[in-house]
C-alpha atoms as a PDB file:
ATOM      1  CA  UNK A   1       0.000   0.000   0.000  1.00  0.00           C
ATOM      2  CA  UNK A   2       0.985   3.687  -0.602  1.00  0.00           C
ATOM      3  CA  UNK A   3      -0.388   7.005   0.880  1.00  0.00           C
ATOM      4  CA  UNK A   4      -2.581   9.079  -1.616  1.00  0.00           C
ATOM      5  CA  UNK A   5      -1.163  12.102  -0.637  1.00  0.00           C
ATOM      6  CA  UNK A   6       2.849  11.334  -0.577  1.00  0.00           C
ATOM      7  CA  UNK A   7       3.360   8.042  -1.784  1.00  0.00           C
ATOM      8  CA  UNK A   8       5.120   6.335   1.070  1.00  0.00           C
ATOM      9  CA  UNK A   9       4.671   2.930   2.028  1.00  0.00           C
ATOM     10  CA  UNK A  10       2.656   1.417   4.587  1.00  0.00           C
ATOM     11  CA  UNK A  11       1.910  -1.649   5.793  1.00  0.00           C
ATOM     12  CA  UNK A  12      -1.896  -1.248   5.938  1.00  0.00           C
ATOM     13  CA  UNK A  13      -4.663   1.075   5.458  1.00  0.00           C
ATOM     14  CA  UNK A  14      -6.502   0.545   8.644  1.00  0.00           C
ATOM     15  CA  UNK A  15      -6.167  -0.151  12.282  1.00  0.00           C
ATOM     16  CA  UNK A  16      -8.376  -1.595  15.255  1.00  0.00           C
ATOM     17  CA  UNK A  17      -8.427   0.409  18.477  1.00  0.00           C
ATOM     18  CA  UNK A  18     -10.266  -1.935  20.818  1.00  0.00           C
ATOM     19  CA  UNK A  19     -13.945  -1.918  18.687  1.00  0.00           C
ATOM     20  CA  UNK A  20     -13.439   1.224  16.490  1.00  0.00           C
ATOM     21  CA  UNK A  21     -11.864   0.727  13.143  1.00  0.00           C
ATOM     22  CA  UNK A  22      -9.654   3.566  11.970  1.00  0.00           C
ATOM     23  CA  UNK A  23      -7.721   4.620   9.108  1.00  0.00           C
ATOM     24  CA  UNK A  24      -3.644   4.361   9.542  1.00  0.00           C
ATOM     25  CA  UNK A  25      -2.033   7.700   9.577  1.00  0.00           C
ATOM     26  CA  UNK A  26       0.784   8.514   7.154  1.00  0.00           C
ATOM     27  CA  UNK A  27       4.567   8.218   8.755  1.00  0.00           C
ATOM     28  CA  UNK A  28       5.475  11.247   6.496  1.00  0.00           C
ATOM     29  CA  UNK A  29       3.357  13.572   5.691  1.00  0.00           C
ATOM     30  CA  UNK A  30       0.620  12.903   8.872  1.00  0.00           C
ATOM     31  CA  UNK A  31      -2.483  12.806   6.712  1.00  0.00           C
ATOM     32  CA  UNK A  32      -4.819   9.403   6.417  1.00  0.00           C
ATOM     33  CA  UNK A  33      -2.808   6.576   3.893  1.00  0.00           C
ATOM     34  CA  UNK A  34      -6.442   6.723   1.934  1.00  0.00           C
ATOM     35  CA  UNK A  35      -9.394   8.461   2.948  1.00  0.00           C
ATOM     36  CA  UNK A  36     -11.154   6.797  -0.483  1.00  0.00           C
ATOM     37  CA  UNK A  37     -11.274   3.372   1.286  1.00  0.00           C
ATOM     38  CA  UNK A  38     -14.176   5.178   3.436  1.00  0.00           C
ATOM     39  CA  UNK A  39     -15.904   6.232   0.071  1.00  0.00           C
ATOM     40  CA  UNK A  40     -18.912   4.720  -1.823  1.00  0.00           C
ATOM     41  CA  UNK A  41     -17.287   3.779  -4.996  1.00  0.00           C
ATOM     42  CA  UNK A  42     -19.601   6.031  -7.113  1.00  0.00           C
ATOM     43  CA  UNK A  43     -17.208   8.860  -5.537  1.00  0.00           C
ATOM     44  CA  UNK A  44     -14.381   7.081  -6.317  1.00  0.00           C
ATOM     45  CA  UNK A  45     -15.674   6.807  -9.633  1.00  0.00           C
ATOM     46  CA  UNK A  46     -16.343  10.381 -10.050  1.00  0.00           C
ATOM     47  CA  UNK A  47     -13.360  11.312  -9.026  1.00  0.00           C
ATOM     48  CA  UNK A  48     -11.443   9.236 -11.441  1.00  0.00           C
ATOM     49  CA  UNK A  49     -13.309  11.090 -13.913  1.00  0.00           C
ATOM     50  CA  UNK A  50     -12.392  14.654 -13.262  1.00  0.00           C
ATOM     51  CA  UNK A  51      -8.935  13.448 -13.347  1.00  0.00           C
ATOM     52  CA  UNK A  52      -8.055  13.407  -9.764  1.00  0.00           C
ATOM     53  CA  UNK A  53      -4.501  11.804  -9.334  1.00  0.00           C
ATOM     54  CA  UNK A  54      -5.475  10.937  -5.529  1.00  0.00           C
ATOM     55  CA  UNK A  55      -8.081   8.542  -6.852  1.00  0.00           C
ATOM     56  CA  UNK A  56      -5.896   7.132  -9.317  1.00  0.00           C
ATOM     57  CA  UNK A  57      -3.226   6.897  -6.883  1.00  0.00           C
ATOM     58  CA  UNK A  58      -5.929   4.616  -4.411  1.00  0.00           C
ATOM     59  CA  UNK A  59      -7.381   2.285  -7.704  1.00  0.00           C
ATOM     60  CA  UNK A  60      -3.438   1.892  -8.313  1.00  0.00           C
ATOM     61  CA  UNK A  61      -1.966   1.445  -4.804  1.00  0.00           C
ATOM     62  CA  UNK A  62      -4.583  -0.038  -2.569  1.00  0.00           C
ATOM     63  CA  UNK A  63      -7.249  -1.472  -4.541  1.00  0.00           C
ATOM     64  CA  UNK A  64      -5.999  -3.630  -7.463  1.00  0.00           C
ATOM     65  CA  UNK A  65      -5.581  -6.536  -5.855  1.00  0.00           C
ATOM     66  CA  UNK A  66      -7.899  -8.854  -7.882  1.00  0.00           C
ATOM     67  CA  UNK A  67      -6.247 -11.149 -10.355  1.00  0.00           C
ATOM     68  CA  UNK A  68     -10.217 -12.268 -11.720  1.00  0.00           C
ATOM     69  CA  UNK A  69     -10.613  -8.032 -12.205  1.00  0.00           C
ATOM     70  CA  UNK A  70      -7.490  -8.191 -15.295  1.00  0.00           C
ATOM     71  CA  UNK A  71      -9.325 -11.002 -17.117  1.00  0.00           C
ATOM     72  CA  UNK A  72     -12.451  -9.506 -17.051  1.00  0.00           C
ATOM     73  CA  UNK A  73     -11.075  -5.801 -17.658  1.00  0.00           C
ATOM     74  CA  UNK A  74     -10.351  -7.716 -20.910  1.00  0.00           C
ATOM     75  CA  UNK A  75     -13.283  -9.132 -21.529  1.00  0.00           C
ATOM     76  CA  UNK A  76     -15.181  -6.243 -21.064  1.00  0.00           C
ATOM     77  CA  UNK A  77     -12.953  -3.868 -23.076  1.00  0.00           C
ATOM     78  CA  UNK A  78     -13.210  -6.382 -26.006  1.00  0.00           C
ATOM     79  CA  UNK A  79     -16.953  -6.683 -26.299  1.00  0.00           C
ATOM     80  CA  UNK A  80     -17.880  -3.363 -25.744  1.00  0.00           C
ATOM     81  CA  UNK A  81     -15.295  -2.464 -28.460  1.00  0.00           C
ATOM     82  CA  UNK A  82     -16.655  -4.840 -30.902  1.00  0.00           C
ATOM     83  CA  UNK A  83     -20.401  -3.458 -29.951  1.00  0.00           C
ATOM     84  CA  UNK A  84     -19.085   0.137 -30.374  1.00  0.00           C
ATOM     85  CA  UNK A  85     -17.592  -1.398 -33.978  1.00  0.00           C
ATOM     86  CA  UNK A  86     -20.566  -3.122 -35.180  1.00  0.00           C
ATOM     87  CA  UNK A  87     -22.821   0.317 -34.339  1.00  0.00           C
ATOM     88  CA  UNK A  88     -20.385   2.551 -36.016  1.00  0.00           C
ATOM     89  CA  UNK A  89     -21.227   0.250 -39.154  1.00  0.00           C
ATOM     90  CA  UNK A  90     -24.838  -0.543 -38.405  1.00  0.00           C
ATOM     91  CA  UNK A  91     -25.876   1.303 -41.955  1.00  0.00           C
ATOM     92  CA  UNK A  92     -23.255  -0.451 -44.100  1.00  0.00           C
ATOM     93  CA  UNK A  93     -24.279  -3.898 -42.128  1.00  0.00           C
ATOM     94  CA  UNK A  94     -27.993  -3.194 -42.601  1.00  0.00           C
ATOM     95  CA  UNK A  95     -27.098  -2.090 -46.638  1.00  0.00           C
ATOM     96  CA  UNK A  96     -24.721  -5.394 -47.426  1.00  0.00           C
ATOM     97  CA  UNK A  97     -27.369  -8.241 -46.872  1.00  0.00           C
ATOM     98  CA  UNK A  98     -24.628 -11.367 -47.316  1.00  0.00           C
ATOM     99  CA  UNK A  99     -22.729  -9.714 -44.301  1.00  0.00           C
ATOM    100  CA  UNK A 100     -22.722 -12.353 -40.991  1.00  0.00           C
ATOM    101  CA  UNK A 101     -23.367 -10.054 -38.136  1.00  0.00           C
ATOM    102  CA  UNK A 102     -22.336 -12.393 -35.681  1.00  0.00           C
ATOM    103  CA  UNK A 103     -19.450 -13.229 -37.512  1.00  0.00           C
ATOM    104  CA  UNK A 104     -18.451  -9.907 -37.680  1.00  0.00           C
ATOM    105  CA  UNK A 105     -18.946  -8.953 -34.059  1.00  0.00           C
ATOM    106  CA  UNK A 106     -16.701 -11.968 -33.145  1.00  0.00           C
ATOM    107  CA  UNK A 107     -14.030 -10.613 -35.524  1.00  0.00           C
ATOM    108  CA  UNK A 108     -14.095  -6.883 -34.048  1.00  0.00           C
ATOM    109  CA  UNK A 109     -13.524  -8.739 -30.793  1.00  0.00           C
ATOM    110  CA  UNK A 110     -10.696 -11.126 -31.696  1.00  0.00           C
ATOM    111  CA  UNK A 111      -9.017  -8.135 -33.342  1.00  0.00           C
ATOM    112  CA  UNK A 112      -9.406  -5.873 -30.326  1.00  0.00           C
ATOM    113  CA  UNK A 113      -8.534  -8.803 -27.722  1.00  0.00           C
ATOM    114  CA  UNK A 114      -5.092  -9.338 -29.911  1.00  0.00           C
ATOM    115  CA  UNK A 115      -4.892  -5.253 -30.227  1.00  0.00           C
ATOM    116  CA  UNK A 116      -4.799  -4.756 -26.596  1.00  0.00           C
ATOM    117  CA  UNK A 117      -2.760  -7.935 -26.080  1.00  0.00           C
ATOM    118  CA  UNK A 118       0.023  -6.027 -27.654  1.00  0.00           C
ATOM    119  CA  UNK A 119      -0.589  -3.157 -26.324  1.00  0.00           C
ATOM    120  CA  UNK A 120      -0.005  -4.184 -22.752  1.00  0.00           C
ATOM    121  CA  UNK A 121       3.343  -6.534 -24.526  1.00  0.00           C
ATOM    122  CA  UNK A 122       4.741  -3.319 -25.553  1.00  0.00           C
ATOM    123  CA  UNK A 123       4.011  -1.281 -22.574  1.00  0.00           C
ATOM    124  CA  UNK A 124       5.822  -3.590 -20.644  1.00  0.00           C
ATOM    125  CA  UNK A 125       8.772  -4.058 -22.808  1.00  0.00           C
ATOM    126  CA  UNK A 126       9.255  -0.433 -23.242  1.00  0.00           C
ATOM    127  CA  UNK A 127       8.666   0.627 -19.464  1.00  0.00           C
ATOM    128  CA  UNK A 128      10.688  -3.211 -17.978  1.00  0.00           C
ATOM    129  CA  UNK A 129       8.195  -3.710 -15.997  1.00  0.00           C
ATOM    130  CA  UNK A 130       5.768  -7.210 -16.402  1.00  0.00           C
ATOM    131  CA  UNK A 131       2.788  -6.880 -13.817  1.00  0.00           C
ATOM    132  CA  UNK A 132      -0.693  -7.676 -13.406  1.00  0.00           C
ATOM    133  CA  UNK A 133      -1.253  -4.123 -12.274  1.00  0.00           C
ATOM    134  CA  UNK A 134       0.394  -2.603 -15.175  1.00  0.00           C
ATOM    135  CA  UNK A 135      -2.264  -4.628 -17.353  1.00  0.00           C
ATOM    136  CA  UNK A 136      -4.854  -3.471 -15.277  1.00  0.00           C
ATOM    137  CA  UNK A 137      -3.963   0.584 -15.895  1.00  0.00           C
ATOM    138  CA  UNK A 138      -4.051  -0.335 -19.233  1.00  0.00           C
ATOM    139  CA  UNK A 139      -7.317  -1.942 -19.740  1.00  0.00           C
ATOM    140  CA  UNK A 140      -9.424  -0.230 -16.831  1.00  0.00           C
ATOM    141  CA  UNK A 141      -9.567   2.709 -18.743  1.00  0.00           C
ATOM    142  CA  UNK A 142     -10.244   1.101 -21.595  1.00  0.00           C
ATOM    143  CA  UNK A 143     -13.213  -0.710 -20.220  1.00  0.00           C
ATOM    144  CA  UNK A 144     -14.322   2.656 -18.640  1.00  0.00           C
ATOM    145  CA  UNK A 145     -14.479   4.915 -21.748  1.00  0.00           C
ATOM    146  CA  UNK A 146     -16.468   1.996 -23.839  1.00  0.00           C
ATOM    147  CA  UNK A 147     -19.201   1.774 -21.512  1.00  0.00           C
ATOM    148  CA  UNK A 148     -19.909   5.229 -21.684  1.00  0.00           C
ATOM    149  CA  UNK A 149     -19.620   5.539 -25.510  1.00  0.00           C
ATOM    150  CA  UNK A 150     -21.424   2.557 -25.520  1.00  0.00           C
ATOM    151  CA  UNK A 151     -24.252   3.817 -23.984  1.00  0.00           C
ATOM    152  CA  UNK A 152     -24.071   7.325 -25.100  1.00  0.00           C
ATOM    153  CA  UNK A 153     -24.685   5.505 -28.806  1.00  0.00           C
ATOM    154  CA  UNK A 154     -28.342   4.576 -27.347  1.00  0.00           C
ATOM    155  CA  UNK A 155     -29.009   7.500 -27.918  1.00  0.00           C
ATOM    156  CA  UNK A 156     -26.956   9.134 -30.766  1.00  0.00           C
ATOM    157  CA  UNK A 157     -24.696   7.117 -32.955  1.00  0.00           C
ATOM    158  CA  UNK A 158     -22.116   9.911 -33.691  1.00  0.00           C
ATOM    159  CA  UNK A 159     -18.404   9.534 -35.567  1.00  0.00           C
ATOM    160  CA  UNK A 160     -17.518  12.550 -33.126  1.00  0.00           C
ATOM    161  CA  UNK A 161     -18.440  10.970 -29.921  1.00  0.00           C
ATOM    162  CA  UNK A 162     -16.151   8.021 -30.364  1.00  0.00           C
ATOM    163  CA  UNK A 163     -13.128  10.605 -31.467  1.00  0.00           C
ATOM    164  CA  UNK A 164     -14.144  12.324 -28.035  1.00  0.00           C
ATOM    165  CA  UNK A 165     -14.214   9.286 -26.160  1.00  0.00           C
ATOM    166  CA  UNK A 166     -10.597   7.620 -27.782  1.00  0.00           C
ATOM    167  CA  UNK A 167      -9.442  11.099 -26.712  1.00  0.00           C
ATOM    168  CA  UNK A 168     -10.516  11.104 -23.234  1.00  0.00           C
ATOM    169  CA  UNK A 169      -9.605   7.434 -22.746  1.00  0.00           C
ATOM    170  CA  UNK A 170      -5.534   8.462 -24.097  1.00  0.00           C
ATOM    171  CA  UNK A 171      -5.977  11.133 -21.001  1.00  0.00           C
ATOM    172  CA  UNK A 172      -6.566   8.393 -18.035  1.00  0.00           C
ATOM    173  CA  UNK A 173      -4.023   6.038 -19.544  1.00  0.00           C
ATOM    174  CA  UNK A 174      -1.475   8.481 -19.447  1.00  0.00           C
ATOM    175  CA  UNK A 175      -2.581   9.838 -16.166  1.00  0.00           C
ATOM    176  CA  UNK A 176      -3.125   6.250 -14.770  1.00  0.00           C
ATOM    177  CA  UNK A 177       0.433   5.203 -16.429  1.00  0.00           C
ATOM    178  CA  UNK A 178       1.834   8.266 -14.913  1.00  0.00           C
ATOM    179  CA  UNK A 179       0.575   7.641 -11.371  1.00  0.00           C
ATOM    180  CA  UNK A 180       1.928   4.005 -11.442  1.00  0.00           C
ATOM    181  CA  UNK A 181       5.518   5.311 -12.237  1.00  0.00           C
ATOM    182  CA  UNK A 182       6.109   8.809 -10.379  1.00  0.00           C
ATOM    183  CA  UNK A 183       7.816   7.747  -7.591  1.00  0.00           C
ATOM    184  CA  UNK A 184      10.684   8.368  -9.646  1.00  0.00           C
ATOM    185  CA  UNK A 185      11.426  11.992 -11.369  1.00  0.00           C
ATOM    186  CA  UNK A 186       8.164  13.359 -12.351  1.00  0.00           C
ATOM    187  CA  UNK A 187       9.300  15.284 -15.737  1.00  0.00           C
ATOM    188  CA  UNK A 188      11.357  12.038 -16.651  1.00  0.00           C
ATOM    189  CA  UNK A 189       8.278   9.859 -15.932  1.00  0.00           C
ATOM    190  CA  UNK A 190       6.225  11.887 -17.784  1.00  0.00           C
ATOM    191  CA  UNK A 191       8.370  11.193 -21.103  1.00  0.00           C
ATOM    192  CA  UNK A 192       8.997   7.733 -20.263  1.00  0.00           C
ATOM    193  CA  UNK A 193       5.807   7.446 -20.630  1.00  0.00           C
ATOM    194  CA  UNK A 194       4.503   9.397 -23.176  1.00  0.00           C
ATOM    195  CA  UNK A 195       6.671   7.651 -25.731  1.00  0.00           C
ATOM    196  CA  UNK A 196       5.292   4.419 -24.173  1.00  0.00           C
ATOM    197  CA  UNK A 197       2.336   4.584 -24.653  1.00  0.00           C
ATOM    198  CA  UNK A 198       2.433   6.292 -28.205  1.00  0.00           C
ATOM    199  CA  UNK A 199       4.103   3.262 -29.207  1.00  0.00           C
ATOM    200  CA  UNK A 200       2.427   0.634 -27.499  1.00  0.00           C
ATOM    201  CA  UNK A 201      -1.041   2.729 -29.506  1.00  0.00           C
ATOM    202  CA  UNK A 202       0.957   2.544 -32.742  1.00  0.00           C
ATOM    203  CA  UNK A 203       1.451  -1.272 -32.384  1.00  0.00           C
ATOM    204  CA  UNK A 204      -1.478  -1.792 -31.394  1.00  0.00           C
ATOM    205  CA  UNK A 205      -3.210  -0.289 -34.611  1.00  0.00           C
ATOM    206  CA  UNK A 206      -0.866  -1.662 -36.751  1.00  0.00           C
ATOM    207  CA  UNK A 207      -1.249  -5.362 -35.207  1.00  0.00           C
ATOM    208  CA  UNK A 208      -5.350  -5.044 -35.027  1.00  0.00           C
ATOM    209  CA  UNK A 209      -4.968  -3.914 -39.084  1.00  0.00           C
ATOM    210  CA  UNK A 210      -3.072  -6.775 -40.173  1.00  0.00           C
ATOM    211  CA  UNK A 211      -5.537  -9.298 -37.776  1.00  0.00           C
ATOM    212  CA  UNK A 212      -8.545  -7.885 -39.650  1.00  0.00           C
ATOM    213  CA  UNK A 213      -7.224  -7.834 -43.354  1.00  0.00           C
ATOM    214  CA  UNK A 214      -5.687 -12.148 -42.024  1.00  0.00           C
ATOM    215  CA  UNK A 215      -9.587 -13.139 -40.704  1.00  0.00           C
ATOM    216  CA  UNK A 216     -11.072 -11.214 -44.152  1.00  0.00           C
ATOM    217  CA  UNK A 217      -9.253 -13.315 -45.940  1.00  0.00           C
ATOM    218  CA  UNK A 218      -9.325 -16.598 -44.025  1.00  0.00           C
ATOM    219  CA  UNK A 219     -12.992 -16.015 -43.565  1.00  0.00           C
ATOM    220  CA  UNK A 220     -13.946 -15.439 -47.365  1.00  0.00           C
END
């Protein structure tokens, strides 16, 4: 565990005084390890939103503990990708008759499950770091973003909502990249990984272009 506020390490995030629970106070700086771990997570949530660095710093830290949440972080990310896919295409599906929907929405997600696969291969070879948690700042973000675009197409299916929404998704990986790395120097960090992450995205196209064109022309 880490404190929110300075980053040093603890041992825990809570103690017992006789029947009261309370929450462990920082070595260094004096303040509470993690006052989110008393928080609904709909704040947490919120806060992760507006781009608050202590929230990211307590998902990070002192919450990602899960190894079940990485596989279905993936799973998630995946199919809502390949449902944002098949209803940025819905006119050109409903026009082209011969055109398997199902098989197509199984494509979009083999391509995107291989896309991020690469992603997170890349990340880690560029940054020398392997870890579940890693993964997870990765494709939380990912998962995050698609549910909202997903559901904001209920109501409007819009080319300029998903460039909003790719944009605003590259904003919490970086910041949730950043977070997980800025214990070390902050402007160095901040290159680091910039140009890891522009990369591992550049890959990752590249990669998910070359799976799509391979299962067109297996599939044909």
């Amino acid at each position: 565990y880490r404190c929110i506020h300075c980053l040093t390490p603890c041992e825990t995030l809570n103690r017992q005084y006789g029947n009261d629970i309370k929450l462990t106070l920082c070595s260094h700086c004096k303040d509470n390890v993690d006052d989110y771990c008393e928080r609904e997570l709909l704040l947490v949530v919120i806060d992760l939103v507006l781009l608050r660095q202590q929230a990211y710093r307590h998902v990070i830290f002192n919450r990602l503990q899960s190894k079940e949440l990485l596989y279905q972080a993936l799973i998630m990310s995946c199919v809502l990708r390949a449902h944002i896919g098949m209803v940025s295409t819905q006119e050109r599906v409903e026009v082209d008759q011969t055109l398997d929907a199902t098989v197509r929405f199984l494509k979009l997600g083999l391509t995107s499950c291989v896309g991020y696969a690469v992603q997170i291969g890349i990340a880690c070879l560029l940054l020398r770091q392997i870890s579940r948690t890693l993964a997870l700042v990765i494709l939380l973000p990912v998962a995050a973003n698609s549910s909202a675009v997903a559901m904001v197409h209920l109501w409007e299916n819009d080319d300029t909502i998903r460039m909003l929404g790719s944009s605003v998704m590259l904003i919490h990986q970086w910041l949730a990249l950043y977070t997980l790395y800025e214990v070390t120097s902050k402007i160095r960090t901040a290159v680091i990984v910039s140009i890891a992450l522009a990369v591992a995205l550049f890959c990752r196209a590249f990669i998910m272009a070359l799976v799509w064109h391979f299962l067109d022309d297996t599939l044909m």
